[in-house]
N, C-alpha and C. Protein backbone atom coordinates (compact mmCIF):
# COMPACT_ATOMS: atom_id res chain seq x y z
N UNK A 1 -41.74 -51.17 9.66
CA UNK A 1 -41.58 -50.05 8.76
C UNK A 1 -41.67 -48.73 9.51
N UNK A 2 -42.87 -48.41 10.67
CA UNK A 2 -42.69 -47.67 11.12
C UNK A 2 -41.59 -46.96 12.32
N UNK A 3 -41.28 -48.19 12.72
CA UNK A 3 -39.97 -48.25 13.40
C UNK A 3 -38.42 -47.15 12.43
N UNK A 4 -38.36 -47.46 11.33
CA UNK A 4 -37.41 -47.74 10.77
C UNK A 4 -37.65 -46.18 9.79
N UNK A 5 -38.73 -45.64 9.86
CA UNK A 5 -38.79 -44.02 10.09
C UNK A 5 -38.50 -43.06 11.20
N UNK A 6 -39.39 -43.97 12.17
CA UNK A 6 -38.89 -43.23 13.52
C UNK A 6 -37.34 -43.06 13.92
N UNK A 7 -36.70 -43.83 13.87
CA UNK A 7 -35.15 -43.98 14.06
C UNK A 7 -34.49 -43.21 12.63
N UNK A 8 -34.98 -43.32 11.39
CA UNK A 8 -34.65 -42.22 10.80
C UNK A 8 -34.48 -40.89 10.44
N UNK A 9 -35.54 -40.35 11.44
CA UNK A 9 -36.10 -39.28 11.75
C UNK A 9 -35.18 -38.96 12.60
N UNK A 10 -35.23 -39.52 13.77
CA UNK A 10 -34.31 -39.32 14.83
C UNK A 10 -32.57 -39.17 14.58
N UNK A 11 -32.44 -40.02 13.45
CA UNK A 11 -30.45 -39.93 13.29
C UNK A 11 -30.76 -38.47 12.24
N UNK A 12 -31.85 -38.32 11.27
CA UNK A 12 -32.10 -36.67 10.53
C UNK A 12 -31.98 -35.73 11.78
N UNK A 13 -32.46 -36.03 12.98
CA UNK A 13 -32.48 -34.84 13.92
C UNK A 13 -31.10 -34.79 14.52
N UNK A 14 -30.80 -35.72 14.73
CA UNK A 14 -28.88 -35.61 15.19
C UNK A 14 -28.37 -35.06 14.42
N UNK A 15 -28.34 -35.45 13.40
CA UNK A 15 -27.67 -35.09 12.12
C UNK A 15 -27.65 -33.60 11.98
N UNK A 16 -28.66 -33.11 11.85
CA UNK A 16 -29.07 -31.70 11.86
C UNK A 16 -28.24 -31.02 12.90
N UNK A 17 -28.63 -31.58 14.00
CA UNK A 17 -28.05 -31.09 14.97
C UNK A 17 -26.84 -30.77 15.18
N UNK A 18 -25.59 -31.86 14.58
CA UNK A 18 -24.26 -31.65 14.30
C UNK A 18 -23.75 -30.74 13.38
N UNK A 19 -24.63 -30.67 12.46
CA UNK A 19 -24.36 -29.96 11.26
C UNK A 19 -24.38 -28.03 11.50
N UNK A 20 -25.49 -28.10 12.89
CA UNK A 20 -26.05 -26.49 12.61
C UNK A 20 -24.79 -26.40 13.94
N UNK A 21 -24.28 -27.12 14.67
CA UNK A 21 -23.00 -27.10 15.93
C UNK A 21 -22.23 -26.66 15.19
N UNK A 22 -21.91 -27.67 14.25
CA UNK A 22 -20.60 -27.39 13.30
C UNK A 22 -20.53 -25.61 12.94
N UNK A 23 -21.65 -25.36 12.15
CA UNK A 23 -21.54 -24.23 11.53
C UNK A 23 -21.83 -23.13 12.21
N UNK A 24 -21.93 -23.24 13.76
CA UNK A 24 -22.04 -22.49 14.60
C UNK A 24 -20.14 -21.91 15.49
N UNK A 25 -19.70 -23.22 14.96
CA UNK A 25 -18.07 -23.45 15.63
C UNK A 25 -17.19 -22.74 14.63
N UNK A 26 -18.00 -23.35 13.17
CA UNK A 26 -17.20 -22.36 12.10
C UNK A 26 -16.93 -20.87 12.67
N UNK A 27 -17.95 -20.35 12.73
CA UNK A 27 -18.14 -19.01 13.05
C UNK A 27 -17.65 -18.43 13.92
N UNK A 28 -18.05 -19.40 15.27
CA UNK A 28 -17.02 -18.53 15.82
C UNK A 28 -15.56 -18.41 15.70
N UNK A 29 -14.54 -19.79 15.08
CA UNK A 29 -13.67 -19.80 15.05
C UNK A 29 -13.24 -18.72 13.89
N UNK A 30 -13.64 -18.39 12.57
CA UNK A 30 -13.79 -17.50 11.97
C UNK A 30 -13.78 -16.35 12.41
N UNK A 31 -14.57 -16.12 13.23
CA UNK A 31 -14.43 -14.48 14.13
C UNK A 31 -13.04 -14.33 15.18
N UNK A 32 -12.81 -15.30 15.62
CA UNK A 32 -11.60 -15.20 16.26
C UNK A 32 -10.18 -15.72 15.29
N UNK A 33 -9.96 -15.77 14.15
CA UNK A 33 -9.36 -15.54 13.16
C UNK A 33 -9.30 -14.52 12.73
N UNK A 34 -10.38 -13.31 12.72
CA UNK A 34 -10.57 -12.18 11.71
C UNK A 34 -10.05 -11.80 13.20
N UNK A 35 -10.35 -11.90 14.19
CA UNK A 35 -9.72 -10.28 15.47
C UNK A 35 -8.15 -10.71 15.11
N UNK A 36 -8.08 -11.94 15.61
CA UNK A 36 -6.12 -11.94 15.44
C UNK A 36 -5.62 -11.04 14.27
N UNK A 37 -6.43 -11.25 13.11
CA UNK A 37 -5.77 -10.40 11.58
C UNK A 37 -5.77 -9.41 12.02
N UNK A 38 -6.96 -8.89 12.88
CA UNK A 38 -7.16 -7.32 12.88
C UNK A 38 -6.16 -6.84 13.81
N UNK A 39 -6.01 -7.79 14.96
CA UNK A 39 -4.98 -7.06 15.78
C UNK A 39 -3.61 -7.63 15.27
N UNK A 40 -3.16 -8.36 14.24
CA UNK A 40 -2.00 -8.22 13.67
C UNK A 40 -1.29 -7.61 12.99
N UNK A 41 -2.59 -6.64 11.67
CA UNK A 41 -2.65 -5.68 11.20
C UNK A 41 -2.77 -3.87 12.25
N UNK A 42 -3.33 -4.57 12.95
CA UNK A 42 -3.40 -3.03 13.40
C UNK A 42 -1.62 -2.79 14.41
N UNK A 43 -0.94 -4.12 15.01
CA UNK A 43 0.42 -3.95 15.72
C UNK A 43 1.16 -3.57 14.77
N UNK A 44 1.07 -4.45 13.17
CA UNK A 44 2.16 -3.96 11.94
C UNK A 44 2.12 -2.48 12.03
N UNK A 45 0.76 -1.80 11.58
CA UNK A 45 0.49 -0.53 11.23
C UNK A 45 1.41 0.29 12.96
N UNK A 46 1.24 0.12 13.54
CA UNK A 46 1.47 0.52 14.84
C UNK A 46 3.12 0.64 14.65
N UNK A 47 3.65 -0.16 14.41
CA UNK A 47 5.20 -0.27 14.43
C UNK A 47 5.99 0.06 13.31
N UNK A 48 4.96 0.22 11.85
CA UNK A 48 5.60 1.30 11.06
C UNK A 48 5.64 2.99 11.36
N UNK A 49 4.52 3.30 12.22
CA UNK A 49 4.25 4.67 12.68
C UNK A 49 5.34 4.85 13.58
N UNK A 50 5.51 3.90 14.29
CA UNK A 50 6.69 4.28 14.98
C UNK A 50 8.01 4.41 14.67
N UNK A 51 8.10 3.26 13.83
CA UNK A 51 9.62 3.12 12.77
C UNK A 51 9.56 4.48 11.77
N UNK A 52 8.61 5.04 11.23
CA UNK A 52 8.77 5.96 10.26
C UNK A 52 8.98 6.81 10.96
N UNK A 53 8.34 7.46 12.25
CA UNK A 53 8.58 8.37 13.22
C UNK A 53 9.97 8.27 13.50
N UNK A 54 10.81 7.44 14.06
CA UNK A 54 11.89 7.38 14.23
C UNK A 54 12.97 7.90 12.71
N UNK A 55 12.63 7.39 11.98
CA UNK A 55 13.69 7.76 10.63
C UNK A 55 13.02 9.17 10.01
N UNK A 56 11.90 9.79 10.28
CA UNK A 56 11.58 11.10 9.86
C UNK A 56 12.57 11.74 11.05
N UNK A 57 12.30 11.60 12.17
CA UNK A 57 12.84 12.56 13.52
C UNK A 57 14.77 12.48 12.95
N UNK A 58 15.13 11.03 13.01
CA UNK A 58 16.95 10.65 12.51
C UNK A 58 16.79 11.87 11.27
N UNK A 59 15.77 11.89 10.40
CA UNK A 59 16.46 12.94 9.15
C UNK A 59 16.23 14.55 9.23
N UNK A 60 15.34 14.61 10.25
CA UNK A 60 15.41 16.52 10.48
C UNK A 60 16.57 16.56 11.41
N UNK A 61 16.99 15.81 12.13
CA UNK A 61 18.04 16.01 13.22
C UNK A 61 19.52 15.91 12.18
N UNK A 62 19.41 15.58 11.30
CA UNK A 62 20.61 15.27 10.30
C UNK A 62 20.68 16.58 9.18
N UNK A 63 19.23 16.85 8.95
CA UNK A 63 18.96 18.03 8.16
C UNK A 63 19.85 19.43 9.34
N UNK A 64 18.72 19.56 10.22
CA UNK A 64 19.33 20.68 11.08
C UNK A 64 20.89 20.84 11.21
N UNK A 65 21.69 19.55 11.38
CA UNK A 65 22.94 19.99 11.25
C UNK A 65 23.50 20.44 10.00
N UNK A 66 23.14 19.61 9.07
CA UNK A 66 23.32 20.34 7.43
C UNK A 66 23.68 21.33 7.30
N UNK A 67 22.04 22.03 7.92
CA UNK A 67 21.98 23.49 7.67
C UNK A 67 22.77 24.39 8.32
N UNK A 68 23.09 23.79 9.44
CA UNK A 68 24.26 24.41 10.62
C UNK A 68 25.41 24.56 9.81
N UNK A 69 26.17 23.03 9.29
CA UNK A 69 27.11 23.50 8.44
C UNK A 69 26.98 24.55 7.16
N UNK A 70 26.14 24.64 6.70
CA UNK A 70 26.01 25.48 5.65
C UNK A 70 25.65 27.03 6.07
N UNK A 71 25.07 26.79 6.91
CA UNK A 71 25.21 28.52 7.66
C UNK A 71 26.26 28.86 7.91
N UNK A 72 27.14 28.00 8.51
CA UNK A 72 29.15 28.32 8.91
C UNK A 72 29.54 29.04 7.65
N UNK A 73 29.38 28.08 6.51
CA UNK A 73 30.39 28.34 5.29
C UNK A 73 30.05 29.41 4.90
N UNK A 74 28.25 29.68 4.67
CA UNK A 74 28.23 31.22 3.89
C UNK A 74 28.84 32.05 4.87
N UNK A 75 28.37 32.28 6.48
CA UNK A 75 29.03 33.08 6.79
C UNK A 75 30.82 33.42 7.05
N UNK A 76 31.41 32.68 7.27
CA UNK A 76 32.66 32.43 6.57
C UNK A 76 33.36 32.95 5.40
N UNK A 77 32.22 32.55 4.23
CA UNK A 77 32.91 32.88 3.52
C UNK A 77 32.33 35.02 3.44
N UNK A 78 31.31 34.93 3.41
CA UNK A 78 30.77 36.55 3.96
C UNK A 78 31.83 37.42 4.40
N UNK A 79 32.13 36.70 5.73
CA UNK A 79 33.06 36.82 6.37
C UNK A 79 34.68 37.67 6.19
N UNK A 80 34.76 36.71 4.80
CA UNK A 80 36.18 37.04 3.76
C UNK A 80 36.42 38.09 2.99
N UNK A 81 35.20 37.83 2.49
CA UNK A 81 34.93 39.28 1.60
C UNK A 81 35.19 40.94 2.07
């Protein structure tokens, strides 16, 4: 009988032992899940700043000529008068 505690005791202490590994592996694997998000999220964010940068800069450079043409015409038509 006492045998048959001792060896139970002992597979409770393995046991334990696997269990607190395990939830030690969770964690870290968990933490190196949350950096990838973070640095997946932070490259997205990164490459809209750049993409929006690019199509703000394409529309003042499209604006400025606009205005170029429209400076021609009033003066032009100024011009006529």
């Amino acid at each position: 009988m006492e045998d048959i505690k001792i060896i139970a005791s002992i597979f409770g202490a393995i046991a334990g032992g696997f269990l607190g590994y395990h939830k030690y592996m969770m964690f870290q694997i968990d933490k190196k899940v949350d950096q990838k998000l973070y640095d997946k999220e932070v490259d997205h964010i990164t490459t809209n700043s750049k993409n929006n940068f690019t199509n703000l800069n394409d529309k003042i450079v499209t604006l400025a000529e606009d205005v170029k043409i429209i400076k021609t015409h009033i003066l032009s038509v100024l011009n006529n008068k």
